[in-house]
C-alpha atoms as a PDB file:
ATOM      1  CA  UNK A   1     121.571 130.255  91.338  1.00  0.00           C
ATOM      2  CA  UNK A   2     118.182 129.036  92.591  1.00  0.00           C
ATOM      3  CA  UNK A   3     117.116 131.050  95.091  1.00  0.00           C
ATOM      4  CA  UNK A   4     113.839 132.158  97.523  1.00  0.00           C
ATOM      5  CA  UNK A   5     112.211 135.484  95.858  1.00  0.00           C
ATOM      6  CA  UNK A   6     112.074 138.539  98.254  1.00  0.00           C
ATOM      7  CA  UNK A   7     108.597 138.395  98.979  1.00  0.00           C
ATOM      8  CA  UNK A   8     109.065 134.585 100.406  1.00  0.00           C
ATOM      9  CA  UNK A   9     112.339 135.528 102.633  1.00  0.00           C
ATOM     10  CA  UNK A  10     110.109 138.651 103.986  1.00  0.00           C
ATOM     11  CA  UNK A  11     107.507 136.701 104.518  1.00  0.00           C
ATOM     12  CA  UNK A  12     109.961 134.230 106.735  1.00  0.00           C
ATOM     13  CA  UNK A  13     111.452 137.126 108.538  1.00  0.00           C
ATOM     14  CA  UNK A  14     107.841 139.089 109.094  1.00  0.00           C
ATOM     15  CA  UNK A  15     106.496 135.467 110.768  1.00  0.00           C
ATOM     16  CA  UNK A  16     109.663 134.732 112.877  1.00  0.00           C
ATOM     17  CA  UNK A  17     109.357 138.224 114.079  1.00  0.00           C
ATOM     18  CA  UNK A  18     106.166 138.000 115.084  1.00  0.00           C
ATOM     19  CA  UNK A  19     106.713 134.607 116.603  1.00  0.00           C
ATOM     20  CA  UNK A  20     109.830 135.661 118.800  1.00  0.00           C
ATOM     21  CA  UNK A  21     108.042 139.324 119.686  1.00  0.00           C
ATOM     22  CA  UNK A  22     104.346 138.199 120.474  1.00  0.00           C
ATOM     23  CA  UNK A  23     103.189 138.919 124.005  1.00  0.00           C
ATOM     24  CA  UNK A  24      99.586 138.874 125.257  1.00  0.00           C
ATOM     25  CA  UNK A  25      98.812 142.019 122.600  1.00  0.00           C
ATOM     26  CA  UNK A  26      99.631 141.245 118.840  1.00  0.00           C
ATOM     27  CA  UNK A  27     102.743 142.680 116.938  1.00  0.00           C
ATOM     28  CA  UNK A  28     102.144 145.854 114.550  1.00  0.00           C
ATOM     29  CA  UNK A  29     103.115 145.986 110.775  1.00  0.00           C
ATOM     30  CA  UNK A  30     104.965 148.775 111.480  1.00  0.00           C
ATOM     31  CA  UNK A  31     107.015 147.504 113.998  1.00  0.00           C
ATOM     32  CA  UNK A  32     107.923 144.798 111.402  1.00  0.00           C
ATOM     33  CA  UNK A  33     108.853 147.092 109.056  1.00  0.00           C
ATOM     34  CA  UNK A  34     110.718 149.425 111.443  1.00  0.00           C
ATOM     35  CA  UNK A  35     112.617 145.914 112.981  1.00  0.00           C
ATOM     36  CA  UNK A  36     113.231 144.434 109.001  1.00  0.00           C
ATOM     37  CA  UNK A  37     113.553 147.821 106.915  1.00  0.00           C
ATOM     38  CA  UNK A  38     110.766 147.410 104.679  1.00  0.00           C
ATOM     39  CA  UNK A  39     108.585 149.095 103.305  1.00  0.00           C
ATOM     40  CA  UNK A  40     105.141 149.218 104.559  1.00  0.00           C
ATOM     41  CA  UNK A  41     103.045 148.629 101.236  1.00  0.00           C
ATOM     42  CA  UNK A  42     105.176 146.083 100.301  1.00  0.00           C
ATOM     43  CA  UNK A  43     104.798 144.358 103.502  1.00  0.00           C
ATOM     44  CA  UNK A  44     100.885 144.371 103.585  1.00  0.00           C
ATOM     45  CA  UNK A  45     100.444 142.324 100.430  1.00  0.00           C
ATOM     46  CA  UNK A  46     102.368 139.176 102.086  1.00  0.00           C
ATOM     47  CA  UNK A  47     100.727 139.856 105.463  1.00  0.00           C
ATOM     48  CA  UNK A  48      97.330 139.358 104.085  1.00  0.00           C
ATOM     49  CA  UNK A  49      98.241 136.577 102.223  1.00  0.00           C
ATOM     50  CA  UNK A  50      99.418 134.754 105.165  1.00  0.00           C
ATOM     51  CA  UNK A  51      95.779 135.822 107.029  1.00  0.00           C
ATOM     52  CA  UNK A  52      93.977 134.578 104.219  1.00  0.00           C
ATOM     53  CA  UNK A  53      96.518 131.172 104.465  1.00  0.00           C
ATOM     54  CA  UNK A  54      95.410 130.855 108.287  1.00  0.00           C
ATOM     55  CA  UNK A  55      99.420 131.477 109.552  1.00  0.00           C
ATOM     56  CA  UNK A  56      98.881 134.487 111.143  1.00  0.00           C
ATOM     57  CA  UNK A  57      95.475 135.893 112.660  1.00  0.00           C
ATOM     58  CA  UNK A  58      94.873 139.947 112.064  1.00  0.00           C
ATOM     59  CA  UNK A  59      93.466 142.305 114.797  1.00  0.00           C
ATOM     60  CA  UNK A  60      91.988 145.132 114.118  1.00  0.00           C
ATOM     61  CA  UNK A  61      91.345 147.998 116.447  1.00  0.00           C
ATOM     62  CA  UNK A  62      94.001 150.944 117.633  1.00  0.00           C
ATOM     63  CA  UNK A  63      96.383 147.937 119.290  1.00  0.00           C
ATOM     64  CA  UNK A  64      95.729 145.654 116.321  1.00  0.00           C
ATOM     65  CA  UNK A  65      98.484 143.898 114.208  1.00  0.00           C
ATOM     66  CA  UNK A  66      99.395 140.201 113.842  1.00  0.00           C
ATOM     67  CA  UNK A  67      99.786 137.116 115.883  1.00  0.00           C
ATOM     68  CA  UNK A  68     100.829 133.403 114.916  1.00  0.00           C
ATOM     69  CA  UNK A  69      97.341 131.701 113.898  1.00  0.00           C
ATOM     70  CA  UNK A  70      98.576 128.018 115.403  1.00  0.00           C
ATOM     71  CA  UNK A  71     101.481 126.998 117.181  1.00  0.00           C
ATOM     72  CA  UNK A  72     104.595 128.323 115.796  1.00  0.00           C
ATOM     73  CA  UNK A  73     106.241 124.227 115.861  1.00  0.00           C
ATOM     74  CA  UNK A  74     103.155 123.703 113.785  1.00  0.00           C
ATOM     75  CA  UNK A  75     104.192 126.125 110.865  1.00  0.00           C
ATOM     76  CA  UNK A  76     106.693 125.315 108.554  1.00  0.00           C
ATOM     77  CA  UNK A  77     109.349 127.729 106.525  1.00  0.00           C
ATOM     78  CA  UNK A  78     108.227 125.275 103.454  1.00  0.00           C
ATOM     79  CA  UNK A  79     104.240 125.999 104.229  1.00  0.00           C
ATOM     80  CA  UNK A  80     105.144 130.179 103.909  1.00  0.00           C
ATOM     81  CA  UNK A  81     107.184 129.810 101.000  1.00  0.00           C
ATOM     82  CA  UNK A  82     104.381 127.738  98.883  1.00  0.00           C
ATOM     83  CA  UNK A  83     102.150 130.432 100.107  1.00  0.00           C
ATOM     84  CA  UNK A  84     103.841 133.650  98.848  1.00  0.00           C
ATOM     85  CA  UNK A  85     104.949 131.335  95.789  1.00  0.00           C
ATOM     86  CA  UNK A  86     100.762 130.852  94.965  1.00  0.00           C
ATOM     87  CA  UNK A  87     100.656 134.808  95.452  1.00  0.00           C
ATOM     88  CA  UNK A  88     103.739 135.357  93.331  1.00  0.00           C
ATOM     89  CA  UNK A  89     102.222 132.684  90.128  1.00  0.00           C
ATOM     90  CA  UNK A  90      99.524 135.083  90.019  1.00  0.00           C
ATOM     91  CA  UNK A  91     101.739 138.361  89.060  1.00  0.00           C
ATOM     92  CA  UNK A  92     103.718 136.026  86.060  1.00  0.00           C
ATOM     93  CA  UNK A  93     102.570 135.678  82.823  1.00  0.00           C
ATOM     94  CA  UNK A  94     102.557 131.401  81.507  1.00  0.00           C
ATOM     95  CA  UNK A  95     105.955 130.156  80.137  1.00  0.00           C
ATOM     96  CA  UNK A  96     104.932 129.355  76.296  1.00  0.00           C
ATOM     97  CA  UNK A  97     106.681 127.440  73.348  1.00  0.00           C
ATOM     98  CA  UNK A  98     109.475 125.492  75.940  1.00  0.00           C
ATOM     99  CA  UNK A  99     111.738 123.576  73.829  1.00  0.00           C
ATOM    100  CA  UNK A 100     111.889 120.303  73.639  1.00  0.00           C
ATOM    101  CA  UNK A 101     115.539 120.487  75.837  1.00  0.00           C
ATOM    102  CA  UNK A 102     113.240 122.727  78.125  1.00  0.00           C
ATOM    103  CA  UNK A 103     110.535 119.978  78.603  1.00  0.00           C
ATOM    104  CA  UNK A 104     112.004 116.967  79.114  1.00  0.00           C
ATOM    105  CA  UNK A 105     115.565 118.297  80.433  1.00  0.00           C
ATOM    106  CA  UNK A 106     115.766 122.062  81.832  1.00  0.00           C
ATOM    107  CA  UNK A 107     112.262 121.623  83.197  1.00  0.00           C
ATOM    108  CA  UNK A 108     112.619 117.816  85.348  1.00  0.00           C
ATOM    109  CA  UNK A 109     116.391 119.037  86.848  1.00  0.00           C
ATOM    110  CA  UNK A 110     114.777 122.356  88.266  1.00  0.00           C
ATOM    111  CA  UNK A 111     111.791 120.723  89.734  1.00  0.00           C
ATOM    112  CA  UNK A 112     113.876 117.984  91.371  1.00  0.00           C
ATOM    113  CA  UNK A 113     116.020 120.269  92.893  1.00  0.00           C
ATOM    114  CA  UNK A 114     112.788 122.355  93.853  1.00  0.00           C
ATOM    115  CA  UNK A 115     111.382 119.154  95.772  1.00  0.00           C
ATOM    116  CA  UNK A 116     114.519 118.772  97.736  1.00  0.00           C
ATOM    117  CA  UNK A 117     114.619 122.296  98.685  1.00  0.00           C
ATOM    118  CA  UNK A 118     111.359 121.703  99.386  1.00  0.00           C
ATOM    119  CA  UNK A 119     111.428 118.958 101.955  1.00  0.00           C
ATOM    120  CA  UNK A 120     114.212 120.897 103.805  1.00  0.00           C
ATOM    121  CA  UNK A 121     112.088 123.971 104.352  1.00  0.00           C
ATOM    122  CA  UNK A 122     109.460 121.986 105.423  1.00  0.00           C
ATOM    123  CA  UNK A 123     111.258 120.198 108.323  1.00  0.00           C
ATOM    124  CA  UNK A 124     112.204 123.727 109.700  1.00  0.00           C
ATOM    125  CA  UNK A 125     109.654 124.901 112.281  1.00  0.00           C
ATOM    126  CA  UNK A 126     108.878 128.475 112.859  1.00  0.00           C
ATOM    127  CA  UNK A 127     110.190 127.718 117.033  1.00  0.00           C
ATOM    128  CA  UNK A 128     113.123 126.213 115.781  1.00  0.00           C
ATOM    129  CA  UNK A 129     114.368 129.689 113.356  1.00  0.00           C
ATOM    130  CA  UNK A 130     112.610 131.710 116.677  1.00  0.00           C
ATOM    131  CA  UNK A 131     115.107 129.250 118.792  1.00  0.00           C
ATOM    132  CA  UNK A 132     118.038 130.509 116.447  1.00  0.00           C
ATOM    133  CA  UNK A 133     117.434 134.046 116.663  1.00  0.00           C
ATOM    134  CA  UNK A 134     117.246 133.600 120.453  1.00  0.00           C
ATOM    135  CA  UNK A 135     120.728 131.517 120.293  1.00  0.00           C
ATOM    136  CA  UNK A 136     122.244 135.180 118.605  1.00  0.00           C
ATOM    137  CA  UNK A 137     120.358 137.716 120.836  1.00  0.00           C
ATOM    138  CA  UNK A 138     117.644 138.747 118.595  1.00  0.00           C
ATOM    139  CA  UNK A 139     114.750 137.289 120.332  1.00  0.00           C
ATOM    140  CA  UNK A 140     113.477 136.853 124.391  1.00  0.00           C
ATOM    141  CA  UNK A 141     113.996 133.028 125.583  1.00  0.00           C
ATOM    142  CA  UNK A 142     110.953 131.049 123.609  1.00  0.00           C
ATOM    143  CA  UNK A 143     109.031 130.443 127.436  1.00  0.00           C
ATOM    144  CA  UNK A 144     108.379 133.892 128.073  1.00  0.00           C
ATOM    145  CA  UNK A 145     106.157 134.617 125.246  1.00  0.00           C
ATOM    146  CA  UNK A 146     102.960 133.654 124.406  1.00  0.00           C
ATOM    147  CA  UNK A 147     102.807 131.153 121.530  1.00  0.00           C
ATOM    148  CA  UNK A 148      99.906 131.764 119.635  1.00  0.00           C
ATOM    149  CA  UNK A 149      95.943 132.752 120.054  1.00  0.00           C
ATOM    150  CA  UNK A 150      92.965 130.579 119.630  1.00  0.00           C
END
């Protein structure tokens, strides 16, 4: 079954949290990882990545943590995934010596069905999964919170 890797769904769940929890102060990791059970050190890694990817903004200081970057109708499940998918390519190793099956068969199926997958996860906005977790009581109505920080 073709599937999103653990780092990408964590990476979804650690941006929708911090979408549907942001106030006027910025959410800390380890509320995350309290809220999601996960570990801290395997949080970080995505967290940063999605800094460095200009989706979230970090604050530093004694109240620090994480706040959307732009708007969260603006961000895309699809944009997060390609981002922890770029972090992920970097940890494997090249696929060498495909066979000819591979190439031309194996290889053009799984990438279609990649591209469709694809286009759905980009026409999901971060407000409209923080608009579903409001719908089953895991979030504050979308107007009371602040949106994002320029």
């Amino acid at each position: 079954m073709l599937r999103l890797s653990r780092k990408a769904i964590l990476a979804l769940e650690a941006v929708v949290d911090i979408a549907c929890n942001s106030r006027p102060e910025p959410v800390q990791s380890k509320e995350i990882t309290r809220r999601q059970g996960v570990p801290h050190r395997y949080l970080e890694q995505v967290m940063q990545a999605l800094v460095r990817s200009g989706i979230l903004k970090g604050v530093r200081g004694p109240r620090g943590g994480y706040r959307l970057a732009r708007e969260r109708r603006r961000i895309t499940a699809g944009e997060i995934v390609r981002i922890v998918a770029e972090l992920e390519a970097a940890d494997e190793p090249p696929l060498n010596g495909a066979s000819p099956i591979g190439e031309r068969v194996v290889r053009p199926m799984v990438e279609e069905i990649h591209l469709g997958l694809m286009r759905q996860l980009d026409a999901i906005s971060i407000e409209e999964l923080c608009g579903r977790a409001e719908e089953k009581g895991l979030a504050e109505p979308i107007g009371e919170r602040a949106d994002f920080a320029i």
